[in-house]
C-alpha atoms as a PDB file:
ATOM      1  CA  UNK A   1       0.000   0.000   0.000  1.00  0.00           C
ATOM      2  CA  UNK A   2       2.683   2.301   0.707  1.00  0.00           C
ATOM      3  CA  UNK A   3       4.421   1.834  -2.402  1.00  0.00           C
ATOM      4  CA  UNK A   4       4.322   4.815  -5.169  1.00  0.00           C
ATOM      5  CA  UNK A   5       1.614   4.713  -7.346  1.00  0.00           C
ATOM      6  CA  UNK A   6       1.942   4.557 -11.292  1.00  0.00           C
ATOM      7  CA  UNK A   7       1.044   6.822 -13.719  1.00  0.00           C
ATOM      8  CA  UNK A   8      -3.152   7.073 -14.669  1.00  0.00           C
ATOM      9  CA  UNK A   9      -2.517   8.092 -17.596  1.00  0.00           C
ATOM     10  CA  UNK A  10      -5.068   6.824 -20.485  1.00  0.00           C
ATOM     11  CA  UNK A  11      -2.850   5.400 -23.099  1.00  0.00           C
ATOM     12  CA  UNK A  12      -1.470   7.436 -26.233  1.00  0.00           C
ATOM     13  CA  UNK A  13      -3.831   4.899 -28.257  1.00  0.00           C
ATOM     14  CA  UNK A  14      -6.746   5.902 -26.468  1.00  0.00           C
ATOM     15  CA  UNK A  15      -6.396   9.357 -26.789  1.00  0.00           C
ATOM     16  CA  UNK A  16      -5.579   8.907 -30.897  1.00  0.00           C
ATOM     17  CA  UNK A  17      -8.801   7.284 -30.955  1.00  0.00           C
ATOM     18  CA  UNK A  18     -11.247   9.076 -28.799  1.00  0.00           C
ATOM     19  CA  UNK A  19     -11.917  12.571 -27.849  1.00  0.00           C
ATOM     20  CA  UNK A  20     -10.541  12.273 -23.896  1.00  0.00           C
ATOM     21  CA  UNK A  21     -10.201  15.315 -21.609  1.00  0.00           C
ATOM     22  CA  UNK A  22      -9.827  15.841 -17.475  1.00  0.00           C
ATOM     23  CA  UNK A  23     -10.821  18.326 -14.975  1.00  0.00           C
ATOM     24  CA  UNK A  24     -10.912  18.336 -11.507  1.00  0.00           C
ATOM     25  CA  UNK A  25     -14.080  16.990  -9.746  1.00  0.00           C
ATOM     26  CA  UNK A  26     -14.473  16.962  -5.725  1.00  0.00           C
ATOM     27  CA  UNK A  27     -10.722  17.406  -5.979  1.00  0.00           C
ATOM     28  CA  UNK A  28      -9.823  14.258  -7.539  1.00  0.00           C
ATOM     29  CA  UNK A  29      -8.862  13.738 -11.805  1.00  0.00           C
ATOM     30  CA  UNK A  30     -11.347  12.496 -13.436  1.00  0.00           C
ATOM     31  CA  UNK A  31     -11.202  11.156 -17.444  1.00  0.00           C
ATOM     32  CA  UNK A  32     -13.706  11.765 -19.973  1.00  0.00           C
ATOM     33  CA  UNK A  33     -13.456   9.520 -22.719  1.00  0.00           C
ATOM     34  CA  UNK A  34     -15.996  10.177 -25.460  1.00  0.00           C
ATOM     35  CA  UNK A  35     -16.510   8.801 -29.508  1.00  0.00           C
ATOM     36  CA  UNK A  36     -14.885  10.272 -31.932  1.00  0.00           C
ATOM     37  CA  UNK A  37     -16.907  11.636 -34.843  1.00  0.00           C
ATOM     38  CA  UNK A  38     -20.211  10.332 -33.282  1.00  0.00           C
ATOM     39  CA  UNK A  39     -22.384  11.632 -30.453  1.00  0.00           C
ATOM     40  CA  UNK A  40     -22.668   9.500 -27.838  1.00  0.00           C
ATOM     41  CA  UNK A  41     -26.197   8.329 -27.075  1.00  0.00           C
ATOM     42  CA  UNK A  42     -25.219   6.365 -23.526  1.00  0.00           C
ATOM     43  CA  UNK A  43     -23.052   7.430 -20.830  1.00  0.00           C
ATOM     44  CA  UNK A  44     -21.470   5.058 -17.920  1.00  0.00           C
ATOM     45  CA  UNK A  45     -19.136   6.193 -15.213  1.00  0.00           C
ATOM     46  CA  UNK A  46     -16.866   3.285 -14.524  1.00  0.00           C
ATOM     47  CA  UNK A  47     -15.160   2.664 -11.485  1.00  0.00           C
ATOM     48  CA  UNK A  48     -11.774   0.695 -11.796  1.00  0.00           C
ATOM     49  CA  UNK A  49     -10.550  -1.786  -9.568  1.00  0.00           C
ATOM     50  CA  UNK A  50      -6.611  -2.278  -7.388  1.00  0.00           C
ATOM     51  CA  UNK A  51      -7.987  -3.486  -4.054  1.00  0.00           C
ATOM     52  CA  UNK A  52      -8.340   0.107  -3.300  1.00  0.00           C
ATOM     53  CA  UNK A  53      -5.205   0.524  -3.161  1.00  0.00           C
ATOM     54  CA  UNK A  54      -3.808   0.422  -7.231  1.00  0.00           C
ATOM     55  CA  UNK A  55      -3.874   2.401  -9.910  1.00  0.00           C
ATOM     56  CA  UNK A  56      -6.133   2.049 -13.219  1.00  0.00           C
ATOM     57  CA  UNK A  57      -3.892   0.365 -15.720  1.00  0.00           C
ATOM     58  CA  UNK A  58      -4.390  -0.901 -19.327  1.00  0.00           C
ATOM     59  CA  UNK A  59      -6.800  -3.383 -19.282  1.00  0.00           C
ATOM     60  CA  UNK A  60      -9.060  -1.236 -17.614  1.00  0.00           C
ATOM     61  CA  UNK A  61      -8.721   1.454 -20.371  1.00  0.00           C
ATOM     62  CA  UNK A  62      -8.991  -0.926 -23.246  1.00  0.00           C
ATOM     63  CA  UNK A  63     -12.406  -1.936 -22.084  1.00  0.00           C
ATOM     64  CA  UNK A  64     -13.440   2.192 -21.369  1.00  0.00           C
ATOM     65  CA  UNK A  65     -11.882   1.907 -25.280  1.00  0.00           C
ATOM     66  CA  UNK A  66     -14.288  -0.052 -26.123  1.00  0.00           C
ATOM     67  CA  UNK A  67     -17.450   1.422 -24.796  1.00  0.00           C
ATOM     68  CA  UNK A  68     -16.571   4.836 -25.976  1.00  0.00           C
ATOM     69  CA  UNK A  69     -15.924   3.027 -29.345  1.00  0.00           C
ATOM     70  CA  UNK A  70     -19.452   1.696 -29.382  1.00  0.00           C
ATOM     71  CA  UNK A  71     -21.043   5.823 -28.575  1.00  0.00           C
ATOM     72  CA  UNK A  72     -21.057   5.526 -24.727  1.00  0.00           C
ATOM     73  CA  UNK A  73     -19.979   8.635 -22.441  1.00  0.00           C
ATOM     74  CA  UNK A  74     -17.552   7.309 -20.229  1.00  0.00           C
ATOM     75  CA  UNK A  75     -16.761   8.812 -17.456  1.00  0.00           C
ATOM     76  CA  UNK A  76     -13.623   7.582 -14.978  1.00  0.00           C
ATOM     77  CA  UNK A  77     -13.148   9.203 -11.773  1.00  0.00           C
ATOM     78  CA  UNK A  78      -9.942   8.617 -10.059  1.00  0.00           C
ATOM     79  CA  UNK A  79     -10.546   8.104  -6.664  1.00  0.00           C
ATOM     80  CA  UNK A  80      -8.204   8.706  -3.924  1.00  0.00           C
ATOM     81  CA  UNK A  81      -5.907   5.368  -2.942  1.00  0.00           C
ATOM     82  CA  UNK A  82      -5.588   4.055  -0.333  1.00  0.00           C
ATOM     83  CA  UNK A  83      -3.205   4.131   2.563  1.00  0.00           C
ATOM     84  CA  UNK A  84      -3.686   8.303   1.938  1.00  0.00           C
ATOM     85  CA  UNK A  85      -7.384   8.385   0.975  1.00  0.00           C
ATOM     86  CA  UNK A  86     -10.392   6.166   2.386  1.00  0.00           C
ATOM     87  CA  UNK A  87     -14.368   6.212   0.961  1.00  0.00           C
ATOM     88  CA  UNK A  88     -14.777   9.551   2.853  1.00  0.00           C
ATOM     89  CA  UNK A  89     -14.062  11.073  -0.294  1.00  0.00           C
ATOM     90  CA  UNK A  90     -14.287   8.844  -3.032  1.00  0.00           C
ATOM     91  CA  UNK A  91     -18.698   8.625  -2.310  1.00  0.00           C
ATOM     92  CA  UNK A  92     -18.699  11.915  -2.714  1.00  0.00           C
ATOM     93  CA  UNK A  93     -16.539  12.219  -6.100  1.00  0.00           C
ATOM     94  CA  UNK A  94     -18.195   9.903  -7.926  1.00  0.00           C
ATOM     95  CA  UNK A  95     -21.989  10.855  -7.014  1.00  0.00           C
ATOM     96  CA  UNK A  96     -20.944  14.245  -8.377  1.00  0.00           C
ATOM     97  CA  UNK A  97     -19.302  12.636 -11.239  1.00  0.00           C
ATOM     98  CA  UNK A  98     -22.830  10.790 -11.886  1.00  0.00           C
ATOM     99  CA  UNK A  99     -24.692  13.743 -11.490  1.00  0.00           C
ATOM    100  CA  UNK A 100     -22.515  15.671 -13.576  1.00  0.00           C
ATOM    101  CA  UNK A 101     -22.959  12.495 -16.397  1.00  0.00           C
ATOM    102  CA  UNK A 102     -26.386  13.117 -16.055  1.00  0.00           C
ATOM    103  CA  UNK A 103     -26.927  16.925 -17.117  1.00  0.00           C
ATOM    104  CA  UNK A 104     -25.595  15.479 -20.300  1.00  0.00           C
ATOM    105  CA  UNK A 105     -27.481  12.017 -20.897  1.00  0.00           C
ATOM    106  CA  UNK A 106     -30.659  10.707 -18.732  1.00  0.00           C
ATOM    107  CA  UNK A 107     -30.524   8.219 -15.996  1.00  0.00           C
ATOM    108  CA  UNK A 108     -31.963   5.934 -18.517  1.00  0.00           C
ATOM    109  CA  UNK A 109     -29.139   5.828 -20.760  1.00  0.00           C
ATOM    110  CA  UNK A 110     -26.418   5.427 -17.899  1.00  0.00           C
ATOM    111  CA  UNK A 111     -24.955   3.191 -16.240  1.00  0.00           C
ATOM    112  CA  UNK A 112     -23.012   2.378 -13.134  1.00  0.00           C
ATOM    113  CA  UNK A 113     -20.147   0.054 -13.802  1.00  0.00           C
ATOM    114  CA  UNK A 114     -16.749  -1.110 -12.393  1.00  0.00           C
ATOM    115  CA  UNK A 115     -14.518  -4.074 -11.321  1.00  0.00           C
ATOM    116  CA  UNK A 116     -13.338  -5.494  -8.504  1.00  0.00           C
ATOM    117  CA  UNK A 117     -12.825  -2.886  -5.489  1.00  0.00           C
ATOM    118  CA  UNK A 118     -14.741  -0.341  -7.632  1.00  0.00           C
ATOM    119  CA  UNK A 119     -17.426  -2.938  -8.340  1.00  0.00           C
ATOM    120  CA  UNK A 120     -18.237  -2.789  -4.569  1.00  0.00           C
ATOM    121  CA  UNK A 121     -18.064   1.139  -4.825  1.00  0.00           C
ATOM    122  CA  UNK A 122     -20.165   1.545  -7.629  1.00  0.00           C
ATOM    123  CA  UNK A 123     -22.919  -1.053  -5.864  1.00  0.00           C
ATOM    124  CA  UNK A 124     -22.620   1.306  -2.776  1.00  0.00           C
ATOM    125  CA  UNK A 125     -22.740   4.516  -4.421  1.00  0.00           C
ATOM    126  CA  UNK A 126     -26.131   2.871  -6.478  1.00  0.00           C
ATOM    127  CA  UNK A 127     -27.590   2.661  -2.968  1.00  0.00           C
ATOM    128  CA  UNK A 128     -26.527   6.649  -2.302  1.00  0.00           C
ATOM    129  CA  UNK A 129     -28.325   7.880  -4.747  1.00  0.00           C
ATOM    130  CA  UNK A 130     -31.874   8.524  -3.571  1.00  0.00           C
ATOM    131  CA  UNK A 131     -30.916  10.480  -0.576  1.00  0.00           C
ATOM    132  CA  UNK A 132     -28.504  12.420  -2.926  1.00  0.00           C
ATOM    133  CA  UNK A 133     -31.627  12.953  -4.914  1.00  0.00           C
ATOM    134  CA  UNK A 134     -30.559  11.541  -7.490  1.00  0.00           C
ATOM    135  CA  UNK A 135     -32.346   8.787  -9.843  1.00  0.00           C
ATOM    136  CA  UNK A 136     -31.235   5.142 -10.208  1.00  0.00           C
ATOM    137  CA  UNK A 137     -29.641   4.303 -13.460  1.00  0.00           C
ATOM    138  CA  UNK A 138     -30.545   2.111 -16.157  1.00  0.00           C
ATOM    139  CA  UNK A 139     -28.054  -0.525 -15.316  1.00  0.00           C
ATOM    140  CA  UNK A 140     -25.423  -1.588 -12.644  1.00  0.00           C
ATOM    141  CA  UNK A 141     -22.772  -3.749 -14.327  1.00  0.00           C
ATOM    142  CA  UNK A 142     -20.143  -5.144 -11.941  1.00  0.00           C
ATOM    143  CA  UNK A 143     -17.118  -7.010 -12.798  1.00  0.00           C
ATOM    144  CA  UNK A 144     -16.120  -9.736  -9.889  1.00  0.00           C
ATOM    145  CA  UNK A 145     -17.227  -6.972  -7.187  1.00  0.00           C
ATOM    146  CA  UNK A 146     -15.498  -7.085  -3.865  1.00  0.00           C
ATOM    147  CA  UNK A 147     -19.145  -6.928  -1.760  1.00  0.00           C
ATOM    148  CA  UNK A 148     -17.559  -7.994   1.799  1.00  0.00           C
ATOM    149  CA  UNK A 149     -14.515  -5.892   2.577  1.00  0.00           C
ATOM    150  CA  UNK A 150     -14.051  -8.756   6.199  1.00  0.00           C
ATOM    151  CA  UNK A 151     -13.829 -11.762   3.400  1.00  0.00           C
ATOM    152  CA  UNK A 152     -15.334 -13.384   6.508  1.00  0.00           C
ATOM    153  CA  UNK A 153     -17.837 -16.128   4.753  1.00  0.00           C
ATOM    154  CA  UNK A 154     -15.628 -19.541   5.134  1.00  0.00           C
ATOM    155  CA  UNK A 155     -16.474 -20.577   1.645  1.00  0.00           C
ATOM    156  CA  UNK A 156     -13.980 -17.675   0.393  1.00  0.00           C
ATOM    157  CA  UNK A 157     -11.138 -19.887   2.211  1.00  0.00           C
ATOM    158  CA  UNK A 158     -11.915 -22.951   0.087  1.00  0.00           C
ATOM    159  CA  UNK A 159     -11.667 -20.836  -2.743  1.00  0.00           C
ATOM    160  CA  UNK A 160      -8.735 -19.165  -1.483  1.00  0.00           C
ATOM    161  CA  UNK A 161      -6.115 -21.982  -2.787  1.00  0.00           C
ATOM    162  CA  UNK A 162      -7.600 -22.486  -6.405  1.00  0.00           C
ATOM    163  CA  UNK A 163      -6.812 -18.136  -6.711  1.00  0.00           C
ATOM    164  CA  UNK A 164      -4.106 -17.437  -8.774  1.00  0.00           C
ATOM    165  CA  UNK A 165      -4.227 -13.676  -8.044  1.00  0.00           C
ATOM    166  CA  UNK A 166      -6.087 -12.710  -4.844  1.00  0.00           C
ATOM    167  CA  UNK A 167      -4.974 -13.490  -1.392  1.00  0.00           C
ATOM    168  CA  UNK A 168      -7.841 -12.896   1.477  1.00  0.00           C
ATOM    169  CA  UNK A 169      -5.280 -12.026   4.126  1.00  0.00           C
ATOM    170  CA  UNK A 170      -3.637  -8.845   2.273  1.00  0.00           C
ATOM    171  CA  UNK A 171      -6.860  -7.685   0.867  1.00  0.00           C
ATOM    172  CA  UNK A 172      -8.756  -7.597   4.706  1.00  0.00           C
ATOM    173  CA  UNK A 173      -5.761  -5.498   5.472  1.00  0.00           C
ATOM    174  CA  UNK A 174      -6.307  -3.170   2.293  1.00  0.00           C
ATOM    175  CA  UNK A 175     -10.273  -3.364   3.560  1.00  0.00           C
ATOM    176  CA  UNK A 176      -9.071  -1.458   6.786  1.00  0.00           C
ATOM    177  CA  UNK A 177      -6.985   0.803   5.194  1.00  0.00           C
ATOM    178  CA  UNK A 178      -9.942   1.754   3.405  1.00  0.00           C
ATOM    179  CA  UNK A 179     -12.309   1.774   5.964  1.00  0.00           C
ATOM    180  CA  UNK A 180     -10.066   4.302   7.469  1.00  0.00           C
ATOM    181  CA  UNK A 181     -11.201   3.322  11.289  1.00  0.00           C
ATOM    182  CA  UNK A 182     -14.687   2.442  10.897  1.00  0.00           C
ATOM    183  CA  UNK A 183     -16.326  -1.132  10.894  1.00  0.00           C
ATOM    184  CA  UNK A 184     -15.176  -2.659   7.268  1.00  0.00           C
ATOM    185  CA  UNK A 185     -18.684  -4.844   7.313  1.00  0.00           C
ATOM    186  CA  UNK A 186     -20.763  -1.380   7.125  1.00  0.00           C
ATOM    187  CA  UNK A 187     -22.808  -0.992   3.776  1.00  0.00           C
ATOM    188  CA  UNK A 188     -20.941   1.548   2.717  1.00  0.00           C
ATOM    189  CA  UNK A 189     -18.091  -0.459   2.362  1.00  0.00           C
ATOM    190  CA  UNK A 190     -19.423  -3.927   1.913  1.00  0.00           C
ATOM    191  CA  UNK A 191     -22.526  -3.900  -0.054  1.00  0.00           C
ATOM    192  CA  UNK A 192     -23.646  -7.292   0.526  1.00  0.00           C
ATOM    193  CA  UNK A 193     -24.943  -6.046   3.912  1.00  0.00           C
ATOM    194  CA  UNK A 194     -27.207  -3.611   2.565  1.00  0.00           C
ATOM    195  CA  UNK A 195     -30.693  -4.273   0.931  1.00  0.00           C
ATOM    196  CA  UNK A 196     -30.760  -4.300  -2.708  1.00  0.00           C
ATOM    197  CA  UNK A 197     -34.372  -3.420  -3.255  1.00  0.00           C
ATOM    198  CA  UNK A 198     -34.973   0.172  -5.042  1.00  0.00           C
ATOM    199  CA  UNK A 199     -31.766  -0.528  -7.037  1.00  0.00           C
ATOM    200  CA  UNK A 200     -31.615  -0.487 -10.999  1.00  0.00           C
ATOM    201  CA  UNK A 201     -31.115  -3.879 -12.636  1.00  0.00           C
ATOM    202  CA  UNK A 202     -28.035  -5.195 -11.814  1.00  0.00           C
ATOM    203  CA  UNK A 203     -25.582  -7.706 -13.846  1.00  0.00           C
ATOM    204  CA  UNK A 204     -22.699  -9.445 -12.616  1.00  0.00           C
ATOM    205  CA  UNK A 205     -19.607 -11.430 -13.856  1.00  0.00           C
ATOM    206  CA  UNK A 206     -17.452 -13.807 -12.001  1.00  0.00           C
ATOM    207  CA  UNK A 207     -15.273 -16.823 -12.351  1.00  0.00           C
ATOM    208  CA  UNK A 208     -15.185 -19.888 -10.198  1.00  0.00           C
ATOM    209  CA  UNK A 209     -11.454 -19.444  -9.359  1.00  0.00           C
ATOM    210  CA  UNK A 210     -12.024 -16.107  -7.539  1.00  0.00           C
ATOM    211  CA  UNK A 211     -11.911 -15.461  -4.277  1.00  0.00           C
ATOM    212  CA  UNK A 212     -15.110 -13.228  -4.784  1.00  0.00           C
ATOM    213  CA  UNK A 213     -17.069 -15.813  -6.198  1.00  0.00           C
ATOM    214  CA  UNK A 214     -18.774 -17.102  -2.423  1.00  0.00           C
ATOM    215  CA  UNK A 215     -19.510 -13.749  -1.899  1.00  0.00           C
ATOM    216  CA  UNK A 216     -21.769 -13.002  -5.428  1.00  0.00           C
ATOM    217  CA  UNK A 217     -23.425 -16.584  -5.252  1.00  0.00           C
ATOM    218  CA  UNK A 218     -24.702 -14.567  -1.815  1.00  0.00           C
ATOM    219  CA  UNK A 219     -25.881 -11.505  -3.470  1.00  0.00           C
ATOM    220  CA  UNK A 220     -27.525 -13.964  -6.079  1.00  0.00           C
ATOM    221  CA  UNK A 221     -29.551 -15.660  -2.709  1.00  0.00           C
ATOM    222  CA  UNK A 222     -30.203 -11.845  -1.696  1.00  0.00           C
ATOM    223  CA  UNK A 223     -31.415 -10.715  -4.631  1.00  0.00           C
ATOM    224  CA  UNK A 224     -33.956 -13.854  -5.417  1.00  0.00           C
ATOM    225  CA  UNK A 225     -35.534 -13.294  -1.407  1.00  0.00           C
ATOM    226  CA  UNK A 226     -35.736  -9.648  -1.984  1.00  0.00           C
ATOM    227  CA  UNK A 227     -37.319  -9.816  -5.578  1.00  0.00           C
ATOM    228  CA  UNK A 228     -34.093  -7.364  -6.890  1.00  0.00           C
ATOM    229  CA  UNK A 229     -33.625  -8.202 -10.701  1.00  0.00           C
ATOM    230  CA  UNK A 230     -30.061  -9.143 -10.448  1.00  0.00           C
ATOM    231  CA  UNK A 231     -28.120 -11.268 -13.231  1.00  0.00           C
ATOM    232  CA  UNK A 232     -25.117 -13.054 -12.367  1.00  0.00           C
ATOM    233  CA  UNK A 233     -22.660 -14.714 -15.429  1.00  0.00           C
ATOM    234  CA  UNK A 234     -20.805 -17.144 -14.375  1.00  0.00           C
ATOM    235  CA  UNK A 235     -17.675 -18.518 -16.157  1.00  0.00           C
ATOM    236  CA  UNK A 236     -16.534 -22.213 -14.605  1.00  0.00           C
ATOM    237  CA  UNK A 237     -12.743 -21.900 -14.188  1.00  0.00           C
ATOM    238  CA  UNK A 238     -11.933 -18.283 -14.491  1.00  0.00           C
ATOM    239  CA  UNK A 239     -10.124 -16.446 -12.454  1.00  0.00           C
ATOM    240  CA  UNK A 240     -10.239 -12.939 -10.887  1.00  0.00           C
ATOM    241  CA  UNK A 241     -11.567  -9.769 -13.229  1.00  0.00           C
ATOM    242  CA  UNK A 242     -11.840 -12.622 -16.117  1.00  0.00           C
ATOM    243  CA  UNK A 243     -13.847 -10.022 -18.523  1.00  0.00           C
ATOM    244  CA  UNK A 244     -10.292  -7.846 -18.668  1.00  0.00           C
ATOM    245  CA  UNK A 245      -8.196 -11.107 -19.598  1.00  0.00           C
ATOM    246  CA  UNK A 246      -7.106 -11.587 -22.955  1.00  0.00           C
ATOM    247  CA  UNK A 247      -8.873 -14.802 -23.090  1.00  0.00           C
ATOM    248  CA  UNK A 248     -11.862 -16.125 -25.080  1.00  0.00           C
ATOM    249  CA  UNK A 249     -13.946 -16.096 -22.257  1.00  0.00           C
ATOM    250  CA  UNK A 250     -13.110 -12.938 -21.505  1.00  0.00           C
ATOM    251  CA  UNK A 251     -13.498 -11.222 -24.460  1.00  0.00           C
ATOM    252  CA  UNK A 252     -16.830 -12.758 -25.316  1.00  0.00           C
ATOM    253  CA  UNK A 253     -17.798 -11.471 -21.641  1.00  0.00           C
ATOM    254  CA  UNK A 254     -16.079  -7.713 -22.458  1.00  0.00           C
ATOM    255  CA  UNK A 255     -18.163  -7.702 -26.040  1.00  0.00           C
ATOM    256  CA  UNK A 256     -21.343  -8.855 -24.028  1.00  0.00           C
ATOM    257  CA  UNK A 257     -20.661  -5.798 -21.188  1.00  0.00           C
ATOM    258  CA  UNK A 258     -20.281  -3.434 -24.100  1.00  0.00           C
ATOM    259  CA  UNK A 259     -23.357  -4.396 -25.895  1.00  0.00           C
ATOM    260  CA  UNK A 260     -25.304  -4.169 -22.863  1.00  0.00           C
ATOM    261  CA  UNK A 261     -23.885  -0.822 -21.998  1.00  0.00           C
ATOM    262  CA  UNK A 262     -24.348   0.935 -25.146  1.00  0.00           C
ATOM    263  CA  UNK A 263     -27.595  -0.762 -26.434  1.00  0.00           C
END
């Protein structure tokens, strides 16, 4: 955690291809990567993952490549990392960043979307949004979401071994970091505790080999008591993020995320 963080940069072959600017938002960068030639009739703010604690890096901006190829607005805040910043300011960023996406598009052509650590935010933020007065979106799309910062459920430990990325014992660690003091099983900072009823329609992609899985096959139980339309892909063998991979699987899950996005 304490490590220097990389650049953020969007790539030079992003920028060639898009129309991408920044500006300060809440205090924090934040990217807007838009078509090129085309007005964009969707918009998504994407949240990207690092355990809260990493930087967006390339895969992350070849998928924002490719929904800004296919005429979605996509917006990428950069929230603050962790050990220096906590969720005390990144809830606020990006709700302003959605608002902001939203004097430009309707709610019913956005969409909430991230992986990993900023799959969990983007879940909590979706449950913000009412008492920011602030309408749901047309879709929540999250990428093997991290929904229980305390990795507590025992299932997650017989996952654990068949992991080839994710450790639980470093990333509880990371989860208090970014809890910054308060209790990491709080809504706000694992969504699987909060009700998901009043929420747009969420989808969901996960692999079998990911630490994370446990934890979305209980959001799937969730959602069918609660009657929350929640749709959960899931790829037998893959591991961690699997849409970002340059797999077969994973590609045929990013096209799938960018039809659904931008359609």
């Amino acid at each position: 955690m304490h490590q220097p963080k990389g650049s953020a940069q969007p790539p030079v072959a992003l920028r060639r291809r898009h129309d991408v600017s920044v500006r300060q938002v809440a205090g924090f960068a934040c990217w807007t990567v838009l078509p090129r030639g085309k007005a964009a009739t969707r918009g998504a703010v994407y949240l990207h993952g690092g355990a809260y604690t990493s930087e967006i890096i390339t895969q992350h901006w070849a998928l924002i490549g490719a929904l800004a190829d296919a005429g979605v607005h996509v917006e990428v805040p950069l929230y603050g990392l962790t050990p220096q910043h906590t969720y005390r300011e990144a809830y606020p960023l990006v709700i302003e960043v959605y608002r902001q996406l939203l004097e430009q598009l309707p709610a019913a052509a956005a969409t909430l979307a991230g992986d990993s650590a900023g799959a969990g935010l983007a879940l909590g933020v979706a449950r913000e949004l009412s008492a920011a007065g602030l309408p749901q979106p047309r879709r929540i799309v999250l990428i093997s979401p991290w929904l229980d910062l305390t990795l507590s459920q025992p299932a997650v430990q017989t996952v654990a071994p068949h992991d080839p990325w994710l450790s639980p014992a470093g990333l509880v660690e990371m989860g208090h970091a970014w809890a910054g003091g308060d209790d990491p099983a709080a809504p706000r900072l694992s969504p699987i505790n909060s009700p998901l009823n009043g929420l747009a329609s969420v989808s969901v992609y996960i692999g079998t080999r990911d630490i994370f899985y446990p934890d979305v096959c209980r959001l799937r139980e969730r959602a069918t008591a609660e009657g929350a339309p929640l749709e959960v892909t899931v790829c037998p063998g893959a591991v961690h993020v699997y849409p970002l991979t340059p797999t077969p699987e994973g590609r045929a899950a990013a096209t799938r995320i960018v039809k659904d996005i931008s359609q």
